[in-house]
Protein backbone atom coordinates (compact mmCIF):
# COMPACT_ATOMS: atom_id res chain seq x y z
CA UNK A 1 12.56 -5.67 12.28
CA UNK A 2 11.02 -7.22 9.09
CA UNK A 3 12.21 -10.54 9.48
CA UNK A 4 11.47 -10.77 13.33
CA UNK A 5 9.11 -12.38 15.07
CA UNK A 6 8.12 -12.16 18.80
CA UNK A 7 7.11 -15.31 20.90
CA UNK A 8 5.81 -14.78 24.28
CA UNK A 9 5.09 -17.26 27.24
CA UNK A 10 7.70 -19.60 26.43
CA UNK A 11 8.84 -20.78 30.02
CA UNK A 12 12.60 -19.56 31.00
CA UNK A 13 14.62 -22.14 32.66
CA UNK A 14 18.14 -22.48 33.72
CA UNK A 15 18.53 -25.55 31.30
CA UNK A 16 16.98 -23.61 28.71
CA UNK A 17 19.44 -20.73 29.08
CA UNK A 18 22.69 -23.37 29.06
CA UNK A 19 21.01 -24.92 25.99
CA UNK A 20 20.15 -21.01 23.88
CA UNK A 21 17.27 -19.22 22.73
CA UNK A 22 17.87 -20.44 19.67
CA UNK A 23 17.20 -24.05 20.00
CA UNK A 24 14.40 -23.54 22.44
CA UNK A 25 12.78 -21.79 19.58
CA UNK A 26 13.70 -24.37 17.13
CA UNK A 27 11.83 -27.05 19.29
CA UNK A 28 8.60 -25.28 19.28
CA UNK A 29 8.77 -24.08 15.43
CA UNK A 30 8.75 -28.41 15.33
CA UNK A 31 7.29 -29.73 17.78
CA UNK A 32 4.27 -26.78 17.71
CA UNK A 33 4.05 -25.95 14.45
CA UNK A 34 4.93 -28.57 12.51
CA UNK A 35 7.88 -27.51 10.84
CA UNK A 36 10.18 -30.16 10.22
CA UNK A 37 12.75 -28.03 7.93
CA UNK A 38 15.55 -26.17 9.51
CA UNK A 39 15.27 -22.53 10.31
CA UNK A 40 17.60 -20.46 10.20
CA UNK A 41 18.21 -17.37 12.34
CA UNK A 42 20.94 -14.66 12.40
CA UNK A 43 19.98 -14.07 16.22
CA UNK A 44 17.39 -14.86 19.12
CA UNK A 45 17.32 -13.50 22.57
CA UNK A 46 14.70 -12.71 25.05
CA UNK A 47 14.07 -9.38 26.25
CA UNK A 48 12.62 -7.45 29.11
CA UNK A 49 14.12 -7.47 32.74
CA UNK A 50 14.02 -11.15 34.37
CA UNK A 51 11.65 -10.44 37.37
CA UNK A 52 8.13 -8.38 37.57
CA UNK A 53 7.80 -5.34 39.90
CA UNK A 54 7.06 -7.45 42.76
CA UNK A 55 10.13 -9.72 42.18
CA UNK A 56 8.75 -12.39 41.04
CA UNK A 57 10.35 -14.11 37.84
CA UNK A 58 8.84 -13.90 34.58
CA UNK A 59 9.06 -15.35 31.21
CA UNK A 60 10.12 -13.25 29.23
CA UNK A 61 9.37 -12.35 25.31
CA UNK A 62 11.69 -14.13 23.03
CA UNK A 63 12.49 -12.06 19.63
CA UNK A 64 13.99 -14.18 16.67
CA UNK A 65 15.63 -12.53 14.05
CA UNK A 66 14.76 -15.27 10.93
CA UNK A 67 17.88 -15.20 8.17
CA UNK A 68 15.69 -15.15 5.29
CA UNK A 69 11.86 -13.53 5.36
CA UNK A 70 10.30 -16.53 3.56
CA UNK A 71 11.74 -18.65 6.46
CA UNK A 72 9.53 -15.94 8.65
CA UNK A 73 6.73 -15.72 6.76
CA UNK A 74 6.07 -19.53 6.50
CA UNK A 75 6.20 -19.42 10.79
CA UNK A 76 4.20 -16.80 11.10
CA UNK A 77 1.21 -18.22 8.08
CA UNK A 78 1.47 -21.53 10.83
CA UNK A 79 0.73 -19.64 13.86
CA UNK A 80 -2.71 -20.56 14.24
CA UNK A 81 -1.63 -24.24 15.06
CA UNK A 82 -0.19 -22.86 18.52
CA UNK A 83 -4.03 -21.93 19.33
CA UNK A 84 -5.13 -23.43 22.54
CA UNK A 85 -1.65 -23.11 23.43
CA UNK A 86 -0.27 -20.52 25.89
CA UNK A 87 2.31 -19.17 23.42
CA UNK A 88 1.66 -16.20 21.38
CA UNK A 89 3.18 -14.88 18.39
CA UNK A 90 3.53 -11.82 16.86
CA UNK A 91 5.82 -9.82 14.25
CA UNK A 92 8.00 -6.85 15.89
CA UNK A 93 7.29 -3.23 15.38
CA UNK A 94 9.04 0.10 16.10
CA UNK A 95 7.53 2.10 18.95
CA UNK A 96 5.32 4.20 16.80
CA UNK A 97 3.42 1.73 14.73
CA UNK A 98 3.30 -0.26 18.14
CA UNK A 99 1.51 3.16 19.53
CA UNK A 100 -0.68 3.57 16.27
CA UNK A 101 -2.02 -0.18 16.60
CA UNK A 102 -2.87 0.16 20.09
CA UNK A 103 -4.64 2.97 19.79
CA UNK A 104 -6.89 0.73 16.70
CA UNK A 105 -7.51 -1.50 18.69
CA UNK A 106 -10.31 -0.30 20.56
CA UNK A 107 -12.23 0.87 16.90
CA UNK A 108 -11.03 -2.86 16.09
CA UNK A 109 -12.58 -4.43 19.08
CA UNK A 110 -15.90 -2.78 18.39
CA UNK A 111 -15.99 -3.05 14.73
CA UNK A 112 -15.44 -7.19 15.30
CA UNK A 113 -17.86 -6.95 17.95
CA UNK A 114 -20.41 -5.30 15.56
CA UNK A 115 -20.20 -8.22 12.81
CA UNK A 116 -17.89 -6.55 10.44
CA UNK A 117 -14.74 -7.85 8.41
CA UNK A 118 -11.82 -6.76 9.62
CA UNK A 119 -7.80 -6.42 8.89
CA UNK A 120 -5.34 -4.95 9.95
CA UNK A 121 -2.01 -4.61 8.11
CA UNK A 122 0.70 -3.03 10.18
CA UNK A 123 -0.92 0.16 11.53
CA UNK A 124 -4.22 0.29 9.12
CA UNK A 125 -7.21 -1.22 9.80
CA UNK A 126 -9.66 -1.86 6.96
CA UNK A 127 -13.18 -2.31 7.97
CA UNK A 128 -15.16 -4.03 5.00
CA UNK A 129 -12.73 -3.52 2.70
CA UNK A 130 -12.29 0.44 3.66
CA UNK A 131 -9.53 1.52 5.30
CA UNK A 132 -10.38 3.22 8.70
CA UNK A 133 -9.55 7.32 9.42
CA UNK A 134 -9.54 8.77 12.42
């Protein structure tokens, strides 16, 4: 999972599904980010089922697997440019760190809200400079 990254609300079309993942993620690495060199990936696929609860369809997640981690890490360092955008962006993490960040978040929510500097790398937050311990 090192060299994936995870882009949700990218619309899912029948046209988009003839034409791949891949290239759909292509376009808006260019046309959002700016990146006019070609990325590479070794494999890109949504995930998730296709419809909410209720039936209604969904866009799903889109994970891209990058071929090299430079390649990833130079998307990822431009992922402020898709601000005022609906897309997000984020890096992939097993299940546990996933659990371990969530549960940071609310000590990260209240720590920003409180005026401090904050981090967090993986599943540590550092508040000032000093890493948090629950």
């Amino acid at each position: 999972m090192r060299d994936n990254l995870v882009l949700c609300n990218i619309p899912e079309s029948e046209a988009a599904a003839r034409d791949g993942s891949e290239k759909l993620i292509s376009n808006v690495i260019k046309e959002k980010l700016g990146i006019q060199e070609k990325v590479h990936f070794e494999r890109v696929h949504r995930m998730g089922a296709r419809r909410n609860a209720d039936g209604s369809p969904k866009a799903r997640p889109v994970v891209a697997k990058f071929s090299s981690h430079e390649q990833k890490e130079k998307v990822k360092r431009e992922g402020a440019k898709l601000k005022g955008t609906n897309i997000g962006m984020s890096e992939q993490f097993p299940k546990e760190i996933q659990e371990r960040r969530k549960e940071l978040w609310a000590v990260f929510k209240e720590a920003k809200h409180q005026g401090h500097r904050l981090k967090m790398v993986v599943d540590r937050l550092f508040i000032d400079g000093v890493e948090y311990k629950q």
